[in-house]
Protein backbone atom coordinates (compact mmCIF):
# COMPACT_ATOMS: atom_id res chain seq x y z
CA UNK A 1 18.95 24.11 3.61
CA UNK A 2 20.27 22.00 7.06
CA UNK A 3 22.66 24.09 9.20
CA UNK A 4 26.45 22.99 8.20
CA UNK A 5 26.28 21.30 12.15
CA UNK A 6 23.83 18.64 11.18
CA UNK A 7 24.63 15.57 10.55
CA UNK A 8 26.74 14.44 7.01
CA UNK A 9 26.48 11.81 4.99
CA UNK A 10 29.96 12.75 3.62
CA UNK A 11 31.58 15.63 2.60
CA UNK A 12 32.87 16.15 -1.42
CA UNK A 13 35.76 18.29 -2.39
CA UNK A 14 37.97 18.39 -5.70
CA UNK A 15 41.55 18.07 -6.56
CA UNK A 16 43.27 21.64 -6.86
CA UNK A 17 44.16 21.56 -10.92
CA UNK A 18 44.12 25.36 -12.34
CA UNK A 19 48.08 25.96 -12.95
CA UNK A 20 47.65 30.03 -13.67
CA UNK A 21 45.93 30.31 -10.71
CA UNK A 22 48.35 27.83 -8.48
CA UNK A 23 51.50 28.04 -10.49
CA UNK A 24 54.80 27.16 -8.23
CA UNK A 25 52.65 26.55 -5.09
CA UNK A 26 50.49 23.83 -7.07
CA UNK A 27 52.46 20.97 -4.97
CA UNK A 28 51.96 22.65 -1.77
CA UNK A 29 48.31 23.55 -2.34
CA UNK A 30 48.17 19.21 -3.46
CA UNK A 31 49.59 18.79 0.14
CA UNK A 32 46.68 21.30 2.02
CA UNK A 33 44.25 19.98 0.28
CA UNK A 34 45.42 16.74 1.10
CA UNK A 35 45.43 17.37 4.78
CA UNK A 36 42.49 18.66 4.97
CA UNK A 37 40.71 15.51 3.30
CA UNK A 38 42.30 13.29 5.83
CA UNK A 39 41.16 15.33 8.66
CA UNK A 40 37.55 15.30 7.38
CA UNK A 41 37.97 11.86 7.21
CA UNK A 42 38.40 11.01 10.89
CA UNK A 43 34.79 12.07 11.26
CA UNK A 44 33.05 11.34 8.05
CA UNK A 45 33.03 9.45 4.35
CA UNK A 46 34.97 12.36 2.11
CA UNK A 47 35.15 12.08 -1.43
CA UNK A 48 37.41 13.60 -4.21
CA UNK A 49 36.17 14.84 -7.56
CA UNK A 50 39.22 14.62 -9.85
CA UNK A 51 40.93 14.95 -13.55
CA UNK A 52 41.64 11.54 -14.67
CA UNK A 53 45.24 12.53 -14.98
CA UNK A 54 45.40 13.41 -11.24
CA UNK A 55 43.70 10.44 -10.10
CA UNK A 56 46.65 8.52 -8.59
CA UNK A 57 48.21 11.67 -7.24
CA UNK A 58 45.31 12.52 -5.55
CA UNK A 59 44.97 9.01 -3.91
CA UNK A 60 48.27 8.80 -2.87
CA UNK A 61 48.36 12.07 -0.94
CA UNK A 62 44.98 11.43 0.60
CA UNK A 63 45.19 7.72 1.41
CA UNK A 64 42.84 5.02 1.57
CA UNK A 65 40.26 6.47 3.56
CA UNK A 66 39.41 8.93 0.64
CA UNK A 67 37.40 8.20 -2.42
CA UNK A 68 38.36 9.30 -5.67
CA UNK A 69 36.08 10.01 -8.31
CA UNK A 70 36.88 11.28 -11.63
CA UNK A 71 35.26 13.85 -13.26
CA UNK A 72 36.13 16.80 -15.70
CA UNK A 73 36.76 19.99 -13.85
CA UNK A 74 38.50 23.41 -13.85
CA UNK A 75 39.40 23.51 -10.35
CA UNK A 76 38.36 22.76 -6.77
CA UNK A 77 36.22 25.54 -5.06
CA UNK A 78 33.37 22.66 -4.22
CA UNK A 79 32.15 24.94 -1.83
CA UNK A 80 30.95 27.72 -4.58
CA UNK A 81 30.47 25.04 -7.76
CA UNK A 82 29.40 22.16 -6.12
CA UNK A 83 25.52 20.96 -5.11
CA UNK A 84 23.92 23.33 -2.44
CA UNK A 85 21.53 20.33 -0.53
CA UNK A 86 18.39 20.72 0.32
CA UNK A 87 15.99 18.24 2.64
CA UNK A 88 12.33 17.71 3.35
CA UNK A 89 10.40 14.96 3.67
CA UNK A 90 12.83 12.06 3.74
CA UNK A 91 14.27 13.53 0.60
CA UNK A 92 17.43 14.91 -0.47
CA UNK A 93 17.88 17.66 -3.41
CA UNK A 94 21.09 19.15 -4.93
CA UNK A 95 20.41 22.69 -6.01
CA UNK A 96 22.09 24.09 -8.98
CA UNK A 97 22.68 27.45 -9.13
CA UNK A 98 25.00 28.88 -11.70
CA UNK A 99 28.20 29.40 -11.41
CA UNK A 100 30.61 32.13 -13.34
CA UNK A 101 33.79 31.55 -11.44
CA UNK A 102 33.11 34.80 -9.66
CA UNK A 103 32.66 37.15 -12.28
CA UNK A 104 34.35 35.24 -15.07
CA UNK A 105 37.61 36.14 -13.28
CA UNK A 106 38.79 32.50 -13.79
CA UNK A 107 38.54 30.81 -17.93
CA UNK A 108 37.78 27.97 -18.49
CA UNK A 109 35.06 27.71 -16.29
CA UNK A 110 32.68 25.19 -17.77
CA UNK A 111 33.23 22.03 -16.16
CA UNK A 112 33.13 23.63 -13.06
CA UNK A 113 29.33 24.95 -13.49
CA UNK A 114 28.26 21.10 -14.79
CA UNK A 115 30.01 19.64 -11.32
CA UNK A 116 26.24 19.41 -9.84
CA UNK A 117 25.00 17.85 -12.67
CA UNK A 118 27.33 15.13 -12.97
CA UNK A 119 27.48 14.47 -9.38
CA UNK A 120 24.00 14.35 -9.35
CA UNK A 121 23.53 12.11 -12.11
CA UNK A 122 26.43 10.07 -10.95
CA UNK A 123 24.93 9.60 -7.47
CA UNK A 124 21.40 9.24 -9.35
CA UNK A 125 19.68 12.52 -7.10
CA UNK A 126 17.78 14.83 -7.95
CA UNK A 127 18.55 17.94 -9.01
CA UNK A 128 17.11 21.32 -9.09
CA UNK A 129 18.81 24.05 -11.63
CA UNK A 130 18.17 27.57 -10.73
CA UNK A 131 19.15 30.17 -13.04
CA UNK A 132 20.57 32.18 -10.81
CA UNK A 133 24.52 33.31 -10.10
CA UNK A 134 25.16 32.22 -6.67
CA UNK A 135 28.24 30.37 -5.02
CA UNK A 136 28.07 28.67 -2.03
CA UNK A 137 30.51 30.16 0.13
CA UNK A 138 28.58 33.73 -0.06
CA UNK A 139 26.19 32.29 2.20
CA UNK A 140 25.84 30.98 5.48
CA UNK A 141 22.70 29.52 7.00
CA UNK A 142 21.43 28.59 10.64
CA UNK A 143 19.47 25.48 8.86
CA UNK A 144 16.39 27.43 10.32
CA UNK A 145 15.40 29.63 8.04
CA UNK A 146 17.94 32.47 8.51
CA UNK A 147 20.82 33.35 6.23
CA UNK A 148 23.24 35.92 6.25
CA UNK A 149 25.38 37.26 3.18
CA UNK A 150 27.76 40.26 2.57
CA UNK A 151 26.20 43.38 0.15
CA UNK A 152 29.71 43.37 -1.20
CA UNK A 153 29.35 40.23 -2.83
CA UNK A 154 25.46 39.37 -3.78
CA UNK A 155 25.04 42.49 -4.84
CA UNK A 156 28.11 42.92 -7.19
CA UNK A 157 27.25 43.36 -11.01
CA UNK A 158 29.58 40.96 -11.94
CA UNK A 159 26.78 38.28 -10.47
CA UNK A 160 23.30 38.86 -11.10
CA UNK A 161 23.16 42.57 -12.69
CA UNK A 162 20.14 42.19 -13.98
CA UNK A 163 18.40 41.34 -10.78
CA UNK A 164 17.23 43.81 -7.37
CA UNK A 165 18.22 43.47 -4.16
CA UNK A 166 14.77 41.72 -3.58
CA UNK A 167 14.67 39.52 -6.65
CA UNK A 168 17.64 38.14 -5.52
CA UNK A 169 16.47 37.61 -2.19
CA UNK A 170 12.94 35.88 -3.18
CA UNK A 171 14.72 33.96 -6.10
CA UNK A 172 17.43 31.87 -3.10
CA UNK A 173 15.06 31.86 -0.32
CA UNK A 174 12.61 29.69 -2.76
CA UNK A 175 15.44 27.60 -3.66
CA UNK A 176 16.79 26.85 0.00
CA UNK A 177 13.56 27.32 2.22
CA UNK A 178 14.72 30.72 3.40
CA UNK A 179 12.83 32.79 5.54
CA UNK A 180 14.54 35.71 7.02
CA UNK A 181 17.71 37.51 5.04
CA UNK A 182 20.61 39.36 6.33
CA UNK A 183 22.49 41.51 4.73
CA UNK A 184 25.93 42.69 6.42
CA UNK A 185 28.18 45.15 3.99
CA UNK A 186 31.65 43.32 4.04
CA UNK A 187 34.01 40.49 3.75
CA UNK A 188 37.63 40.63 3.85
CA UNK A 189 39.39 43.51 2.28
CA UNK A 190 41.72 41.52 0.51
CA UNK A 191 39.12 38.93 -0.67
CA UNK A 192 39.45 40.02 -4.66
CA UNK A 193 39.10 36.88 -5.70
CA UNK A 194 35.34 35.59 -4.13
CA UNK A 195 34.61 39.72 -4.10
CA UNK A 196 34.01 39.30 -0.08
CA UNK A 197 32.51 36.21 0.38
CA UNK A 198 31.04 35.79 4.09
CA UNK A 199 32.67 32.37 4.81
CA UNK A 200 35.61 34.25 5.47
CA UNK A 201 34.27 36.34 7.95
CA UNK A 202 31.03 34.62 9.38
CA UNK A 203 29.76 31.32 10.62
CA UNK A 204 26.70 29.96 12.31
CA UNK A 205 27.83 27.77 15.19
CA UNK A 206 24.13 27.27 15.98
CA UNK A 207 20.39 28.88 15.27
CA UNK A 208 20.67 32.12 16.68
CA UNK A 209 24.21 32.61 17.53
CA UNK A 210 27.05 33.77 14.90
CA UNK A 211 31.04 34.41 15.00
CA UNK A 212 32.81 36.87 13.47
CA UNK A 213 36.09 37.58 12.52
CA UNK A 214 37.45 40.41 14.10
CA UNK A 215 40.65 42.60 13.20
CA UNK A 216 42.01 44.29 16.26
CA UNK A 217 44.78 45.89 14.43
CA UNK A 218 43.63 49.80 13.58
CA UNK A 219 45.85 49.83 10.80
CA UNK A 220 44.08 47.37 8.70
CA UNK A 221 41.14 48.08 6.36
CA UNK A 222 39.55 44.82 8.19
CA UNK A 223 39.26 46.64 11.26
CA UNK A 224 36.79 48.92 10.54
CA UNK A 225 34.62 46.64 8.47
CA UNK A 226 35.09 44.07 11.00
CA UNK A 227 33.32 46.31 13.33
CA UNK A 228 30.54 47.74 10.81
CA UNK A 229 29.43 43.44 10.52
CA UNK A 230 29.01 42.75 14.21
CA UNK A 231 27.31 46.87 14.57
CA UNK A 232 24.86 45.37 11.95
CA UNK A 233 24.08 42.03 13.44
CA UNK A 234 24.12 42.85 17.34
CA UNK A 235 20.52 43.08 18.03
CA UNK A 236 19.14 41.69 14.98
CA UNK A 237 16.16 38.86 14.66
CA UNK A 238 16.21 35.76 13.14
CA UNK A 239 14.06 33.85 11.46
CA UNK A 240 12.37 33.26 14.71
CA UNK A 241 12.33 36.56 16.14
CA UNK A 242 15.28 35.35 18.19
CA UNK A 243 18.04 38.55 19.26
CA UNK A 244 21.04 37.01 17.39
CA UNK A 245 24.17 36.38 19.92
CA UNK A 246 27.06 37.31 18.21
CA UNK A 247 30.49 36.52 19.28
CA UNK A 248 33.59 37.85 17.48
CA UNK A 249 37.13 36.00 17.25
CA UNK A 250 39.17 39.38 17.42
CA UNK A 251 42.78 37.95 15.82
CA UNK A 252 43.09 38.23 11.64
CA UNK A 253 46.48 36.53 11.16
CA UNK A 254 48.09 37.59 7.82
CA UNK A 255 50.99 34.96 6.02
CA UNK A 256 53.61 35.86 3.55
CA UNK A 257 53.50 33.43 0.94
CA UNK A 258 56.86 33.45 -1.21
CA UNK A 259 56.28 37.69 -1.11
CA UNK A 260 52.29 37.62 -1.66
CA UNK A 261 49.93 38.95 1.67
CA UNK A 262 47.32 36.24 2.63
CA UNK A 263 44.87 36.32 5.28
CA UNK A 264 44.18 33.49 6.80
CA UNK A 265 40.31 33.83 8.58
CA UNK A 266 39.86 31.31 11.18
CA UNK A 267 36.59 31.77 10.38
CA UNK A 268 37.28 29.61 7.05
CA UNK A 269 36.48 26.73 9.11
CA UNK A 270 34.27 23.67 8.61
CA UNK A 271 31.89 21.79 10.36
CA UNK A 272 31.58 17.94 10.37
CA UNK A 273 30.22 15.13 12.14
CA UNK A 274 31.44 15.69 15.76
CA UNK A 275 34.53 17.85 14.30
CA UNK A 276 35.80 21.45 13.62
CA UNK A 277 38.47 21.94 10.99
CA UNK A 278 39.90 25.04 11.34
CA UNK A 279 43.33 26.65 9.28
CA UNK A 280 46.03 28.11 11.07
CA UNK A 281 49.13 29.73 9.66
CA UNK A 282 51.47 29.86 12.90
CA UNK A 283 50.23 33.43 14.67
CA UNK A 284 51.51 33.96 17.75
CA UNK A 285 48.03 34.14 19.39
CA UNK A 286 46.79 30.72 17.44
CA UNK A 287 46.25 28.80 20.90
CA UNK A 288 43.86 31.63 22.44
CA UNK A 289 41.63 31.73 19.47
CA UNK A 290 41.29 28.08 19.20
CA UNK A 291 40.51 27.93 22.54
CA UNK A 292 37.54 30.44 21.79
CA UNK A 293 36.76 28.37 18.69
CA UNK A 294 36.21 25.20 20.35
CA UNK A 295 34.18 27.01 23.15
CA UNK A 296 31.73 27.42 20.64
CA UNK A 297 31.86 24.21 20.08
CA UNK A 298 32.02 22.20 23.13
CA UNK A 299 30.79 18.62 21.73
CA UNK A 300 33.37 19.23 18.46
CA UNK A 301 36.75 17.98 18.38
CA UNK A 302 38.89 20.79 16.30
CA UNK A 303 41.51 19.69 14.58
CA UNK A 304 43.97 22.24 12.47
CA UNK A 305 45.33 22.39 9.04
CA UNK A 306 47.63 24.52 7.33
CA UNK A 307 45.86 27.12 5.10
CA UNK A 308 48.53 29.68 4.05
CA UNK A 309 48.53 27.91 0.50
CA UNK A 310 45.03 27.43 0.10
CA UNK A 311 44.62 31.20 1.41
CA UNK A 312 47.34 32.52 -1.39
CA UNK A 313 44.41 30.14 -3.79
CA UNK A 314 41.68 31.99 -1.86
CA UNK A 315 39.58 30.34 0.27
CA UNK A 316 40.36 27.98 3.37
CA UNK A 317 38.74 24.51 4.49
CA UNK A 318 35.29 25.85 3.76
CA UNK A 319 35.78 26.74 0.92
CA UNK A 320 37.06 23.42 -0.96
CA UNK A 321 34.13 21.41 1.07
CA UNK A 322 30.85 20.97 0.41
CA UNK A 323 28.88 19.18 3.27
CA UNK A 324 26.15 15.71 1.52
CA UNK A 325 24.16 16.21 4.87
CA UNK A 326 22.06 12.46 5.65
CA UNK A 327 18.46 12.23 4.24
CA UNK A 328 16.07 13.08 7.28
């Protein structure tokens, strides 16, 4: 599996649709969505997976330099439903792992586990099913053979309970070339939804280096578990025997969506062809951790979105993307 940094041949997402999960905020979520599909844009093709119905919506709010493709689906997490890509050899191969809408948290969930196949077969690739409960935004990967997941999530019964720690292991590092696995023990405290997925809390910038979200307020649960992750990485090998650097972005801003408590991870962010989309919610200290964002990434341009709405749906920019990197 390529490191999210390489280079894309587009990037698919899907139109936000589930109304019990949206409900009043269904517009506004439309808008975020919307904003963050433009801003992918400026760097690379995007396209839209969408219900018929929502078609013209869809194109209206993302404009012409957004495709629009319709397909039946149950809501727009292409990040944990969508085709995990794999390359070798000239060749590209979308990965299909299954997908239970986290624990069967979310019904109807059907259309949403058959997005791979019909992109697949719409886009005439190969696929490669994997019977296996896995989303996509529980990992994250260096694209050399080192990947790093939370305990909290991959080893939740509501996923694979029938599978060990190891099995699980063996049975994604054959699917996505993996050679070394991390294990840290947390995501976000308030992360029900995705039961602490670490794209809110973790993100390769390169092979060997990672950032972390920090929480330097003691009276949040984060804290603490912020500071058990980077305790378990500091020091630890990669793939390649390399020390990992770790780096750790120490503001978690919070946002008060119409009474509901979000958090809003920078670390939600998402990496495309010479940019950095990254959600902001209007903290105070918002310049001086974008400023230690785009340090990381020097040759990026970072651009922001809102992602207090798309937090309340829970996830950020990474998690409604899913990066079609270019066939080697």
């Amino acid at each position: 599996m390529p490191f999210e940094g390489d280079h894309h041949e587009r990037t698919l997402m899907a139109w936000p649709t589930r109304v019990e999960l949206w409900g009043e905020h269904l517009g506004r979520a439309e808008l975020e969505y919307a904003e963050v599909a433009r801003a992918v844009a400026r760097f690379e093709p995007v396209t839209v997976v969408t219900r018929q119905e929502n078609a013209a919506r869809a194109g209206d709010l993302c404009g012409s330099g957004v495709d629009i493709v319709e397909l039946p689906i149950d809501d727009s997490w292409t990040r944990d439903n969508g085709p995990i890509y794999v390359t070798q050899r000239r060749q590209r191969v979308g990965v299909d792992f299954k997908f239970n809408a986290w624990g069967e948290k979310f019904l109807p969930y059907e259309d949403d586990d058959r997005l791979p196949e019909r992109w697949c077969a719409l886009r005439g690739e190969e696929r490669m099913p994997v019977d296996l409960v896995l989303e996509g935004g529980s990992i994250t990967v260096d694209g050399d053979g080192t990947l790093i997941t939370t305990e909290q999530c991959l080893l939740h019964p509501n996923r694979n309970p029938h599978l060990t720690r190891r099995q699980i292991e063996e049975g994604i590092s054959a699917a996505l070339g993996i050679d070394r696995f991390l294990w840290i023990p947390y995501g976000l405290a308030d992360d029900k939804d995705t039961d602490g997925h670490i794209d809110l809390v973790a993100a390769f910038t390169r092979p060997g280096r990672i950032l972390l979200q920090g929480c330097d307020d003691p009276a949040e649960a984060d804290h603490g578990r912020a500071d058990v992750n980077r305790r378990c990485l500091e020091g630890t090998l990669d793939a390649h025997s390399r020390e990992l650097e770790v780096s750790v972005i120490p503001v978690l801003p919070y946002a008060n969506v119409n009474g509901t408590r979000v958090a809003v991870s920078y670390l939600n962010l998402y990496l495309c062809n010479g940019g950095v989309v990254v959600p902001v919610s209007g903290h105070p200290r918002d310049d001086d951790m974008l400023a230690l964002i785009a340090a990381e990434f020097p040759d990026r341009a970072l651009v922001t979105v809102p992602g207090a709405t798309i937090a309340f749906g829970g996830g950020g920019p990474h998690c409604i993307t899913q990066q079609i990197p270019e066939v080697p």
